[in-house]
PDB file of N, CA and C in Angstrom:
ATOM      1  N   UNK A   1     -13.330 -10.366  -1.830  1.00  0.00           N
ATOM      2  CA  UNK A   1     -12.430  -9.935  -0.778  1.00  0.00           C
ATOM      3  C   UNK A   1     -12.131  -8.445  -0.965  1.00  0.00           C
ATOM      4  N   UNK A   2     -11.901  -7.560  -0.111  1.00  0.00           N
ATOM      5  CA  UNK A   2     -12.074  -6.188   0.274  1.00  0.00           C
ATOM      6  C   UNK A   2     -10.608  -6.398   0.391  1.00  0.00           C
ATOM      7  N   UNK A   3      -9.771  -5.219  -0.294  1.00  0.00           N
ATOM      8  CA  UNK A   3      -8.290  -4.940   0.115  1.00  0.00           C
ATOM      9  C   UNK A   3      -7.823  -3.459   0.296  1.00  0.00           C
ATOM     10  N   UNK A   4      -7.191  -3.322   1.399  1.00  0.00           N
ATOM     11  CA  UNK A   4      -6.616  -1.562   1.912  1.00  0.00           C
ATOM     12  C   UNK A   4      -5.559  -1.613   1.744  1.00  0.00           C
ATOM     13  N   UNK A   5      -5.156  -0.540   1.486  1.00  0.00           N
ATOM     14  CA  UNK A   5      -3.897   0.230   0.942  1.00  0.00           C
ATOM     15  C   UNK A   5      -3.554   1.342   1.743  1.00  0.00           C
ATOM     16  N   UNK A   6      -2.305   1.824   2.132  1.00  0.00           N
ATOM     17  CA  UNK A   6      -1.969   3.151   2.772  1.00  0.00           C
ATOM     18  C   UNK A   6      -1.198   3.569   1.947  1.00  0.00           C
ATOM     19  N   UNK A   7      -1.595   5.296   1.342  1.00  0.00           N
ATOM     20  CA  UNK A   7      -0.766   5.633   0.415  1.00  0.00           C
ATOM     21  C   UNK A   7      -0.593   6.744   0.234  1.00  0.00           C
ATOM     22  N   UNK A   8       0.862   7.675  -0.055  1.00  0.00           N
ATOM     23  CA  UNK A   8       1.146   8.483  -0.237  1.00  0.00           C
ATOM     24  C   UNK A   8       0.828   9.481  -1.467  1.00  0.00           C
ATOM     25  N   UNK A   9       0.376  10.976  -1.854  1.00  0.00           N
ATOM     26  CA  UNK A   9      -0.145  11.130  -3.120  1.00  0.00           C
ATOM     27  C   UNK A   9       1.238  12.151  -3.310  1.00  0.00           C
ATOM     28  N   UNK A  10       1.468  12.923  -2.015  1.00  0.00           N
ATOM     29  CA  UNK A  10       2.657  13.856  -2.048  1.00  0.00           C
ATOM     30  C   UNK A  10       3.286  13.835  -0.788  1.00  0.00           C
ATOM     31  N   UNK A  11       4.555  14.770  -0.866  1.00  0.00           N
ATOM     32  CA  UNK A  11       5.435  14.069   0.606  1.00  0.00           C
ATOM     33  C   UNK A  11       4.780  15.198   1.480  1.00  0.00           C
ATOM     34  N   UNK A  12       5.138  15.056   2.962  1.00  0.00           N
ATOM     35  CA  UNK A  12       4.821  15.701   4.066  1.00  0.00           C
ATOM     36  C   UNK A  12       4.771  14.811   4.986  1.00  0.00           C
ATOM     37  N   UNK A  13       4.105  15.568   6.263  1.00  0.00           N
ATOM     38  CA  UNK A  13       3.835  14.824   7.231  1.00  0.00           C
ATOM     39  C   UNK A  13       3.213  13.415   7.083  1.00  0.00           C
ATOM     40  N   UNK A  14       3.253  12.379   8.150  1.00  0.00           N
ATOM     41  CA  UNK A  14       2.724  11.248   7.838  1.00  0.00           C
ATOM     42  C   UNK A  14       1.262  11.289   8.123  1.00  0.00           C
ATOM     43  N   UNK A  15       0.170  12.665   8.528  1.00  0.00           N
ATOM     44  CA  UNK A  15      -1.342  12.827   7.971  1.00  0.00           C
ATOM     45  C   UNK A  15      -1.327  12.864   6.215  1.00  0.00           C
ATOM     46  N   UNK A  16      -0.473  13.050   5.489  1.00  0.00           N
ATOM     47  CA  UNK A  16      -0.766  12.991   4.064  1.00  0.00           C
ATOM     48  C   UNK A  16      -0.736  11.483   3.834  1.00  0.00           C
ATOM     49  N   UNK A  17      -0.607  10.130   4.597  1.00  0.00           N
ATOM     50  CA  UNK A  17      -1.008   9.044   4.092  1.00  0.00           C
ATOM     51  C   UNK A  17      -2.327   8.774   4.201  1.00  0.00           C
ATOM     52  N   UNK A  18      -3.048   8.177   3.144  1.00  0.00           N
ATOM     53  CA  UNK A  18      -4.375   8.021   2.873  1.00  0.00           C
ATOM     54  C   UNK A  18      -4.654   6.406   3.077  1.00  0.00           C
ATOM     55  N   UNK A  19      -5.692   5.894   3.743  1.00  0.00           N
ATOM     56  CA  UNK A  19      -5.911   4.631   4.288  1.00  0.00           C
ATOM     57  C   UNK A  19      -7.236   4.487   2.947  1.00  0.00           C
ATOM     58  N   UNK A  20      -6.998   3.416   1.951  1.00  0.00           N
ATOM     59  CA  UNK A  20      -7.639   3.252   1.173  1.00  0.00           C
ATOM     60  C   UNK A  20      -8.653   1.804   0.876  1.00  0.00           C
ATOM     61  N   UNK A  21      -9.096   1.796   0.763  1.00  0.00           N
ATOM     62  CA  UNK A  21     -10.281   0.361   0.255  1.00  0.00           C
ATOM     63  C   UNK A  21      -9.987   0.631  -1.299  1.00  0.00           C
ATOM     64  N   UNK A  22      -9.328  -0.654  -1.956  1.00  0.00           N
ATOM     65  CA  UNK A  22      -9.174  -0.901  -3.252  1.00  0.00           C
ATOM     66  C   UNK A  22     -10.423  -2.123  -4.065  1.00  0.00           C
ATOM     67  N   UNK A  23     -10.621  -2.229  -4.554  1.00  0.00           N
ATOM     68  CA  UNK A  23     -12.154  -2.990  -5.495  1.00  0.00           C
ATOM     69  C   UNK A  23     -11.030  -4.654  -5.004  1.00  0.00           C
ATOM     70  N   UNK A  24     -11.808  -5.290  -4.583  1.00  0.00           N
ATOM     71  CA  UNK A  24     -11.614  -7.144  -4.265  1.00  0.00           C
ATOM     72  C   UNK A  24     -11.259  -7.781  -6.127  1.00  0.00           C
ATOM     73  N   UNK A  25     -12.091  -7.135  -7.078  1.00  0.00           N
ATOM     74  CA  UNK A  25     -12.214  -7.900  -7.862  1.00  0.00           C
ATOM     75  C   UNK A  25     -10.484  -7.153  -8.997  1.00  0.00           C
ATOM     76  N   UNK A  26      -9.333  -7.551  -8.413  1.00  0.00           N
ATOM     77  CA  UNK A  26      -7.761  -7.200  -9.411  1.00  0.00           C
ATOM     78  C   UNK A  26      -8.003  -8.192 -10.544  1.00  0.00           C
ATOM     79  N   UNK A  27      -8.528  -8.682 -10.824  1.00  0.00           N
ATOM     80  CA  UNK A  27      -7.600  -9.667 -11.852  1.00  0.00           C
ATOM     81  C   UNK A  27      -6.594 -10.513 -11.812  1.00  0.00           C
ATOM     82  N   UNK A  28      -6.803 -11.287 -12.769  1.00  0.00           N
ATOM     83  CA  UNK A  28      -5.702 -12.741 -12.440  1.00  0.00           C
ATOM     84  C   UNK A  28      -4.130 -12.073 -13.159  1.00  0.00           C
ATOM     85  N   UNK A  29      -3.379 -12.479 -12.304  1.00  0.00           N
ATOM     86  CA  UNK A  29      -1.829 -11.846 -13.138  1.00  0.00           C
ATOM     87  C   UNK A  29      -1.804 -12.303 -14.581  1.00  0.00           C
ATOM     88  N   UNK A  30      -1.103 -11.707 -15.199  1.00  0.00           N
ATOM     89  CA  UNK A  30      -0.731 -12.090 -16.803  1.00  0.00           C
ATOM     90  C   UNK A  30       0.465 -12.472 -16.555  1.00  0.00           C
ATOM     91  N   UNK A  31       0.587 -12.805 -18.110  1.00  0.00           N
ATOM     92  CA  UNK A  31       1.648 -14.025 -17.952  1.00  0.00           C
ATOM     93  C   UNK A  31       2.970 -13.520 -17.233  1.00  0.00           C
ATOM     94  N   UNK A  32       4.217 -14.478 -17.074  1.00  0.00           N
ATOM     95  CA  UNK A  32       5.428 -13.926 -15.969  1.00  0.00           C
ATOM     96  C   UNK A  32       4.995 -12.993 -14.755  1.00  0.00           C
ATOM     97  N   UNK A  33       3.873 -13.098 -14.566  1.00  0.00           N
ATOM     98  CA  UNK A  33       3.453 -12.465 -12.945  1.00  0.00           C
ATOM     99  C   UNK A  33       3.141 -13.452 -12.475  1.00  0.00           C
ATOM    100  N   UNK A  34       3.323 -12.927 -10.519  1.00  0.00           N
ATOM    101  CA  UNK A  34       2.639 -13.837  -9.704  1.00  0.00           C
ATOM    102  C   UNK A  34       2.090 -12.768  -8.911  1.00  0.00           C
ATOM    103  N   UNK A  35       0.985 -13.374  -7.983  1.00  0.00           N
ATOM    104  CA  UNK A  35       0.173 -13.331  -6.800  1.00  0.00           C
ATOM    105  C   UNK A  35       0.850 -12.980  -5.642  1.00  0.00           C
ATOM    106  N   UNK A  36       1.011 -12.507  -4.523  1.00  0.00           N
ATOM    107  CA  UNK A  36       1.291 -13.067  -3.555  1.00  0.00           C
ATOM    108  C   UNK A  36       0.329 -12.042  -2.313  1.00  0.00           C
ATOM    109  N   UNK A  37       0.198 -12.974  -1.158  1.00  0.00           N
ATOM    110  CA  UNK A  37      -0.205 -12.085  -0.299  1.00  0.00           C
ATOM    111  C   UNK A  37       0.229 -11.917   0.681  1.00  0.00           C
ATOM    112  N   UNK A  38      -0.122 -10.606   1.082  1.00  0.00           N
ATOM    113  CA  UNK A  38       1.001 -10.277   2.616  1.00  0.00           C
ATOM    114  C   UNK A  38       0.041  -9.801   3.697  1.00  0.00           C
ATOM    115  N   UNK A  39       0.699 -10.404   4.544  1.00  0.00           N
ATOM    116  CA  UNK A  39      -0.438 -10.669   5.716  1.00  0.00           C
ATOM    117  C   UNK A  39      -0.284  -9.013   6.509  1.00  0.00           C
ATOM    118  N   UNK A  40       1.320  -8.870   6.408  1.00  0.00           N
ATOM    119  CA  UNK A  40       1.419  -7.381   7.649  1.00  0.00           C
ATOM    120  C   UNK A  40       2.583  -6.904   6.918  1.00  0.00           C
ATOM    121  N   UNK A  41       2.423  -5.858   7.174  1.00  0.00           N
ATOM    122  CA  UNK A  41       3.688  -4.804   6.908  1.00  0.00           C
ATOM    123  C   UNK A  41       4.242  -3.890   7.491  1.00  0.00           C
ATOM    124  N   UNK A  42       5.572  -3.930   8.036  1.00  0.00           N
ATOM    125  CA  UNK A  42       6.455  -2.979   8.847  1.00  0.00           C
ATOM    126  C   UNK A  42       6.803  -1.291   8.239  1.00  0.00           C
ATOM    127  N   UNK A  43       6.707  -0.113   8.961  1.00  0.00           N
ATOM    128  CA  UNK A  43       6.929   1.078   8.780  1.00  0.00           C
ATOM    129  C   UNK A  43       8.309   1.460   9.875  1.00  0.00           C
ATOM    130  N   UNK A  44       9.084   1.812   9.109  1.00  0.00           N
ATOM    131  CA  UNK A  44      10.107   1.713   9.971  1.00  0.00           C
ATOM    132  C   UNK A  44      10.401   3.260  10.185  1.00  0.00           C
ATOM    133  N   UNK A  45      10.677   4.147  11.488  1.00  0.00           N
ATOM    134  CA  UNK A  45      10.940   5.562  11.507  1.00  0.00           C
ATOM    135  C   UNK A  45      11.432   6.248  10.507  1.00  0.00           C
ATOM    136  N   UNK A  46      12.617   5.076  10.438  1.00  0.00           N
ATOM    137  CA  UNK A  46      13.495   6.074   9.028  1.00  0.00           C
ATOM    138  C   UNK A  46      12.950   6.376   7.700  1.00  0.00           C
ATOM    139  N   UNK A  47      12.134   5.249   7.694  1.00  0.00           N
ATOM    140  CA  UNK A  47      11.277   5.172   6.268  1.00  0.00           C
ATOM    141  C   UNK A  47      10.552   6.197   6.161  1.00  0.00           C
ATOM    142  N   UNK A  48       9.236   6.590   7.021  1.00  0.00           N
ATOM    143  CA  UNK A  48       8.527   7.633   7.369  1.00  0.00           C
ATOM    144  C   UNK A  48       9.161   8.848   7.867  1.00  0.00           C
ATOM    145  N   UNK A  49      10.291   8.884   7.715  1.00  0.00           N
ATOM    146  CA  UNK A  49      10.985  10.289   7.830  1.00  0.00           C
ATOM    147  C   UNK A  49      11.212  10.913   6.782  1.00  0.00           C
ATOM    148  N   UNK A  50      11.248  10.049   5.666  1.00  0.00           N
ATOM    149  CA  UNK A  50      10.778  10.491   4.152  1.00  0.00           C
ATOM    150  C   UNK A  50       9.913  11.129   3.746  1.00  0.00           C
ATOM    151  N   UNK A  51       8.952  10.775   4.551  1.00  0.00           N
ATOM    152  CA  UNK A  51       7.526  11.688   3.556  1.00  0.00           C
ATOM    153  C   UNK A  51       7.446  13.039   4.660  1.00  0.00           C
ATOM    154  N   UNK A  52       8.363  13.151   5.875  1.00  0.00           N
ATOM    155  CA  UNK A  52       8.550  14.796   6.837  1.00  0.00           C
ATOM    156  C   UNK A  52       8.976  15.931   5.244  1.00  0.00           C
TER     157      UNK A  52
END
């Protein structure tokens, strides 16, 4: 499985977020970790007024 990431390296405008392809193969959690997966994720104005 193929997984993307959007990610910040430094603040600025929201062109400094980088749309990434991360390697499918993470590894199984160690111990007291869990898994989880998230289907979608919300960007909320205020949030992204952070990285202005």
């Amino acid at each position: 499985m193929t997984y993307h990431r959007v990610r910040t390296y430094e603040p600025g405008a929201p062109a400094v977020m980088r749309y990434e392809t991360v390697p499918g193969d993470i590894g199984a959690p160690g111990p007291g970790q869990v898994r989880l997966r998230q289907e979608a994720a919300g960007l909320n104005f205020i949030e992204s007024a952070g990285l202005l």
